[in-house]
N, C-alpha and C. Protein backbone atom coordinates (compact mmCIF):
# COMPACT_ATOMS: atom_id res chain seq x y z
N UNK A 1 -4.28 44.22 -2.31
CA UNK A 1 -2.92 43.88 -2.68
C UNK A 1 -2.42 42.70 -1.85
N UNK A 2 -2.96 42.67 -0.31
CA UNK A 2 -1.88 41.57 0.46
C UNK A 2 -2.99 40.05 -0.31
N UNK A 3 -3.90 40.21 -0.29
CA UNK A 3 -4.36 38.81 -0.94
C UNK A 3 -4.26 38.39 -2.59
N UNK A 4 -3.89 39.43 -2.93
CA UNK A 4 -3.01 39.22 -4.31
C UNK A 4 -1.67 38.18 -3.87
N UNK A 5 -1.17 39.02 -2.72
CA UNK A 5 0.32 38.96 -2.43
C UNK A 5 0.36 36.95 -1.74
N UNK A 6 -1.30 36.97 -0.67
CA UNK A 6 -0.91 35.36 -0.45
C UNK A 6 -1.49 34.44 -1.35
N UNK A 7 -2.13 34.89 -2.21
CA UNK A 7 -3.02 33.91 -3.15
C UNK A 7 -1.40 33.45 -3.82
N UNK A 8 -0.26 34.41 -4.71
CA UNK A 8 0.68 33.85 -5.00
C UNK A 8 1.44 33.35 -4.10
N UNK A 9 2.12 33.34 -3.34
CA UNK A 9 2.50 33.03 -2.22
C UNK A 9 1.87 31.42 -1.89
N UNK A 10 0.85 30.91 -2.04
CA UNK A 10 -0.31 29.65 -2.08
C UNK A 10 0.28 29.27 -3.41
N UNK A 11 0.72 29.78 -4.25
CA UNK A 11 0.45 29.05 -5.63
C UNK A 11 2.38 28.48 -6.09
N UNK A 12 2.99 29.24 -5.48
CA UNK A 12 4.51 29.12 -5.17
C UNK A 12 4.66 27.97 -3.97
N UNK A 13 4.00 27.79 -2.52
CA UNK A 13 3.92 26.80 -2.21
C UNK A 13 3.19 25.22 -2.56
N UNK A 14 2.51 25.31 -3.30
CA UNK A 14 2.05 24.33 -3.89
C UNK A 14 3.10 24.13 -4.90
N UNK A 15 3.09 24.75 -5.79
CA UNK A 15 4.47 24.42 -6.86
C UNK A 15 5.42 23.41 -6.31
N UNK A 16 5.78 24.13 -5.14
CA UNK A 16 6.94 23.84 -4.48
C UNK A 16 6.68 22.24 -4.18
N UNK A 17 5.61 22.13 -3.67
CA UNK A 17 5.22 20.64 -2.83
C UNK A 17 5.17 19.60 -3.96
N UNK A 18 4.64 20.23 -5.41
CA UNK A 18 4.37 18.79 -6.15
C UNK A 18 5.55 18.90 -7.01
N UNK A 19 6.81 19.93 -6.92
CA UNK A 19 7.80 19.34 -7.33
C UNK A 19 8.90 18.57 -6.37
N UNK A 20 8.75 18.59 -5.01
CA UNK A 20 9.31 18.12 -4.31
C UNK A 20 8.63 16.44 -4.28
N UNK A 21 7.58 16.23 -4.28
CA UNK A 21 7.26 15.39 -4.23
C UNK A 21 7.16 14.40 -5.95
N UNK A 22 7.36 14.92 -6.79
CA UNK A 22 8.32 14.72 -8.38
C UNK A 22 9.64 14.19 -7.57
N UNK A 23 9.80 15.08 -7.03
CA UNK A 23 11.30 14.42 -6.89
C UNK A 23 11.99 13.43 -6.09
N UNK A 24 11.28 13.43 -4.57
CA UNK A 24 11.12 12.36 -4.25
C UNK A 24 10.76 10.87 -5.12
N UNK A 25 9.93 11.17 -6.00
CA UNK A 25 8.99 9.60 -6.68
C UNK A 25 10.38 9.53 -7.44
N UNK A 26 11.38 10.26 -8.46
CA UNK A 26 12.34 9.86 -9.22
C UNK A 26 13.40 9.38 -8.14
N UNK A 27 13.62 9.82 -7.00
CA UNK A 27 14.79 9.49 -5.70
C UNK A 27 14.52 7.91 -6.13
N UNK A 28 12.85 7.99 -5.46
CA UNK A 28 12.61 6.40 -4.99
C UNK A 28 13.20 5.12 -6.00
N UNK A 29 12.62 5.79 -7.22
CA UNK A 29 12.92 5.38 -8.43
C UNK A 29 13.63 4.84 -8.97
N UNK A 30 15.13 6.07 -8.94
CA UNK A 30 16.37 5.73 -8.94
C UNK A 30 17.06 4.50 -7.98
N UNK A 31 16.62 4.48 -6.66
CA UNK A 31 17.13 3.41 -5.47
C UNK A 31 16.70 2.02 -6.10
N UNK A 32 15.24 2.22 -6.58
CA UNK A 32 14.92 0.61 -7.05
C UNK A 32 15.34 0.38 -7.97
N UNK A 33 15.70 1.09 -9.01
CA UNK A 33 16.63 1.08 -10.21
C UNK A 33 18.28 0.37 -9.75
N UNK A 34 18.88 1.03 -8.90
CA UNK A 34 20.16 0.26 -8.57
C UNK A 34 19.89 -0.91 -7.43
N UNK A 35 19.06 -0.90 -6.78
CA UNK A 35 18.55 -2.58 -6.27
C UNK A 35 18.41 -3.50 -7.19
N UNK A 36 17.55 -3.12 -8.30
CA UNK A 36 17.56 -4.08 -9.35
C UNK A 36 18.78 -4.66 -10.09
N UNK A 37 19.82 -3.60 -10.36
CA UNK A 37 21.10 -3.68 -11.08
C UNK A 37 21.93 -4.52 -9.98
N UNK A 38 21.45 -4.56 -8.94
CA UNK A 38 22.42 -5.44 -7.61
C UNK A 38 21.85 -6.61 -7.77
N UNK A 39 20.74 -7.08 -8.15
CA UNK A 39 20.27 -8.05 -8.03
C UNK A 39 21.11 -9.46 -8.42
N UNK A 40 20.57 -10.88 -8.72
CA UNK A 40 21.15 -11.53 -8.97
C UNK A 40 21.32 -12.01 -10.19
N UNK A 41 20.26 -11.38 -10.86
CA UNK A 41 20.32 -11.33 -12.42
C UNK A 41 21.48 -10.40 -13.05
N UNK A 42 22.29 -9.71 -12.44
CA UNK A 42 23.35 -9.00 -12.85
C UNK A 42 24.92 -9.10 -12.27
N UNK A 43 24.62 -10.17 -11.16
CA UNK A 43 25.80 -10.17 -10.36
C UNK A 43 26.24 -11.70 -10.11
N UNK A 44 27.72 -12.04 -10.52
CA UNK A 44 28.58 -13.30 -10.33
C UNK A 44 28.64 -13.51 -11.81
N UNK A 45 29.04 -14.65 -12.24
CA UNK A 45 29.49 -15.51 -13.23
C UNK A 45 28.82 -16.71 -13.13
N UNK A 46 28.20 -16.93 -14.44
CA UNK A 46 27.55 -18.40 -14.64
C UNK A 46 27.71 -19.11 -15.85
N UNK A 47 28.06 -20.01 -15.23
CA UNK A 47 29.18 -21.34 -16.44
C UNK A 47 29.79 -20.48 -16.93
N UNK A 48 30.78 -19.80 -16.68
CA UNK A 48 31.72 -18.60 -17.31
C UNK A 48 30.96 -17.64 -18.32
N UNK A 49 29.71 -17.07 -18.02
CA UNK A 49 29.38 -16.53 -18.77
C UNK A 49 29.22 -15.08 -17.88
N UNK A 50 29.12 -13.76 -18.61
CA UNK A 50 28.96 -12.36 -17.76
C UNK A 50 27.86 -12.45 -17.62
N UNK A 51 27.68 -11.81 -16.36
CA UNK A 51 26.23 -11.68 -15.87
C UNK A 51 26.12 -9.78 -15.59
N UNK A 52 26.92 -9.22 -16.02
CA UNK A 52 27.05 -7.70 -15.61
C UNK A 52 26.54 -6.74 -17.20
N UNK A 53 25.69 -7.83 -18.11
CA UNK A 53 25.03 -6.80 -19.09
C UNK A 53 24.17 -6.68 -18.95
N UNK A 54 23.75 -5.57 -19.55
CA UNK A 54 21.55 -5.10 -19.34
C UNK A 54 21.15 -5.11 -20.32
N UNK A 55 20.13 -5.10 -20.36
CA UNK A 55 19.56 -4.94 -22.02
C UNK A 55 19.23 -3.88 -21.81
N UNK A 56 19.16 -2.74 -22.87
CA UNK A 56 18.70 -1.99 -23.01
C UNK A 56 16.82 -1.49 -23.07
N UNK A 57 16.61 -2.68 -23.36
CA UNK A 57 14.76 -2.03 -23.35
C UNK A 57 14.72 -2.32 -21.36
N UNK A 58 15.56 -3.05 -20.41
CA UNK A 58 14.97 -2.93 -19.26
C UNK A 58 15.64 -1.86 -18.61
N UNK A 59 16.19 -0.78 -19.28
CA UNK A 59 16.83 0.71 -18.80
C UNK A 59 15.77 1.52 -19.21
N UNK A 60 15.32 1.20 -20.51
CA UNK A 60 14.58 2.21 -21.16
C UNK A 60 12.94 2.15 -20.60
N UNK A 61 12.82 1.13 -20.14
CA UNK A 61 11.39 0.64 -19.60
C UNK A 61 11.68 1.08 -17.76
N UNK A 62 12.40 1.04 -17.43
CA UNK A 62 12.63 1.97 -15.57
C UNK A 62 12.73 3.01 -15.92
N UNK A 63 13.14 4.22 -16.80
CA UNK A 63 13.76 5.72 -16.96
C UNK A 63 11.57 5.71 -17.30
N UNK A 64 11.05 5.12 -18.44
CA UNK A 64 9.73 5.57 -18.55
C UNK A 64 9.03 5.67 -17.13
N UNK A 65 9.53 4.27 -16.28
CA UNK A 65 8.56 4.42 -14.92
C UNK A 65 8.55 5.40 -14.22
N UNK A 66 10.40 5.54 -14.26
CA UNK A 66 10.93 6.77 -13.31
C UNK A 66 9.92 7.98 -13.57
N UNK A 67 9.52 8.20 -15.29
CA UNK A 67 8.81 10.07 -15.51
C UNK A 67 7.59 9.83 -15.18
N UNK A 68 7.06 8.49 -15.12
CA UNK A 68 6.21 8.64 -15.04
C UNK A 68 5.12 8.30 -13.66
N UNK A 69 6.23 8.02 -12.92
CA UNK A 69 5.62 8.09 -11.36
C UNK A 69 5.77 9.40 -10.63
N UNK A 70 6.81 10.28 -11.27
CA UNK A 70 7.35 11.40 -10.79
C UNK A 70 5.93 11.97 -10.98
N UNK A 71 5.88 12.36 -12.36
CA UNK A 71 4.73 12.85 -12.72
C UNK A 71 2.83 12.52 -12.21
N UNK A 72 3.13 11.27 -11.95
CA UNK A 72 1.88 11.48 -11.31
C UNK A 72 1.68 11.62 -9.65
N UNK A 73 2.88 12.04 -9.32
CA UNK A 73 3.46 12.30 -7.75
C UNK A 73 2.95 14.08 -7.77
N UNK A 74 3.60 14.30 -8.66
CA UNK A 74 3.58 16.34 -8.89
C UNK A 74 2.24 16.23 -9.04
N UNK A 75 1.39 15.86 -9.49
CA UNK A 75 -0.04 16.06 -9.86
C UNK A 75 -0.95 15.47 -8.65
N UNK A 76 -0.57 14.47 -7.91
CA UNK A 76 -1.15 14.42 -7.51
C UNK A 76 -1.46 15.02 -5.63
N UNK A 77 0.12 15.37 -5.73
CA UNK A 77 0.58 16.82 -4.71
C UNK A 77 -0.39 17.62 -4.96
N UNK A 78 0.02 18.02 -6.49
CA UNK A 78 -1.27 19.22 -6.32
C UNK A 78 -2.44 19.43 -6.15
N UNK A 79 -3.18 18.37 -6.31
CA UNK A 79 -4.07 18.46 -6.50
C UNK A 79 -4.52 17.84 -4.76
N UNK A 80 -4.42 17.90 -4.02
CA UNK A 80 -4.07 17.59 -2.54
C UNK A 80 -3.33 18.53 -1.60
N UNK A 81 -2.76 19.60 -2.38
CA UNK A 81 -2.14 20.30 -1.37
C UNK A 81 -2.95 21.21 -0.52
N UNK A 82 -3.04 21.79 0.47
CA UNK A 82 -3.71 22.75 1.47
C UNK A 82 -2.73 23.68 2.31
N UNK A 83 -3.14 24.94 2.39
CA UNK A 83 -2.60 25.69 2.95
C UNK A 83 -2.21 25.50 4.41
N UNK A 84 -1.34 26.24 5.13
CA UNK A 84 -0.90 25.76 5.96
C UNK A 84 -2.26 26.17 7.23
N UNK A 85 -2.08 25.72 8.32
CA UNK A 85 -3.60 25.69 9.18
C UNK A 85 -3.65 26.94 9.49
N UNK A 86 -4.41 27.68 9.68
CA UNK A 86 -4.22 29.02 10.03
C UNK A 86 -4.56 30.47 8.83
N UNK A 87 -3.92 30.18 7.52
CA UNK A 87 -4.23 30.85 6.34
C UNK A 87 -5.04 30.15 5.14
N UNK A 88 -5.21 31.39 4.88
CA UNK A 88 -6.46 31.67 3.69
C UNK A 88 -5.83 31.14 2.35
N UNK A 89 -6.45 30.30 1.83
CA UNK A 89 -5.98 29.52 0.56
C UNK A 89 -6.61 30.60 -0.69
């Protein structure tokens, strides 16, 4: 029963790590996402023209990067994770 009990216990901490680390990669994600929107391609006035629109395919093309760095962050947590030193994986 108790190695029933840490084998899950192993499988709940791993979970844990490659969604934390999902979530971190979307954090990061998100920050370079509003660096970019600060940039200078979005900010002041030139020859009186707005410089504060986006296009839409370069929102829709960062939100794809965003899932899809997350995602290979969670996977690749997992597939890397190790028990802590001391216990039985």
């Amino acid at each position: 029963m108790e190695l029933i009990f840490m084998n899950y216990i192993h499988e709940l901490e791993r979970e844990n790590a490659a969604l934390k680390a999902r979530l971190k990669s979307k954090d990061d994600a998100a920050i370079a996402f509003m660096v970019f929107l600060r940039s200078p391609k979005f900010v002041g006035e030139k020859k009186g023209e707005r410089k504060d629109w986006i296009c839409t395919t370069d929102v829709i093309r960062w939100l794809i990067d965003m899932n899809t760095a997350s995602i290979a962050a969670e996977e690749e947590s997992a597939a890397t994770w190790k028990p802590r030193v001391g216990e039985a994986a």
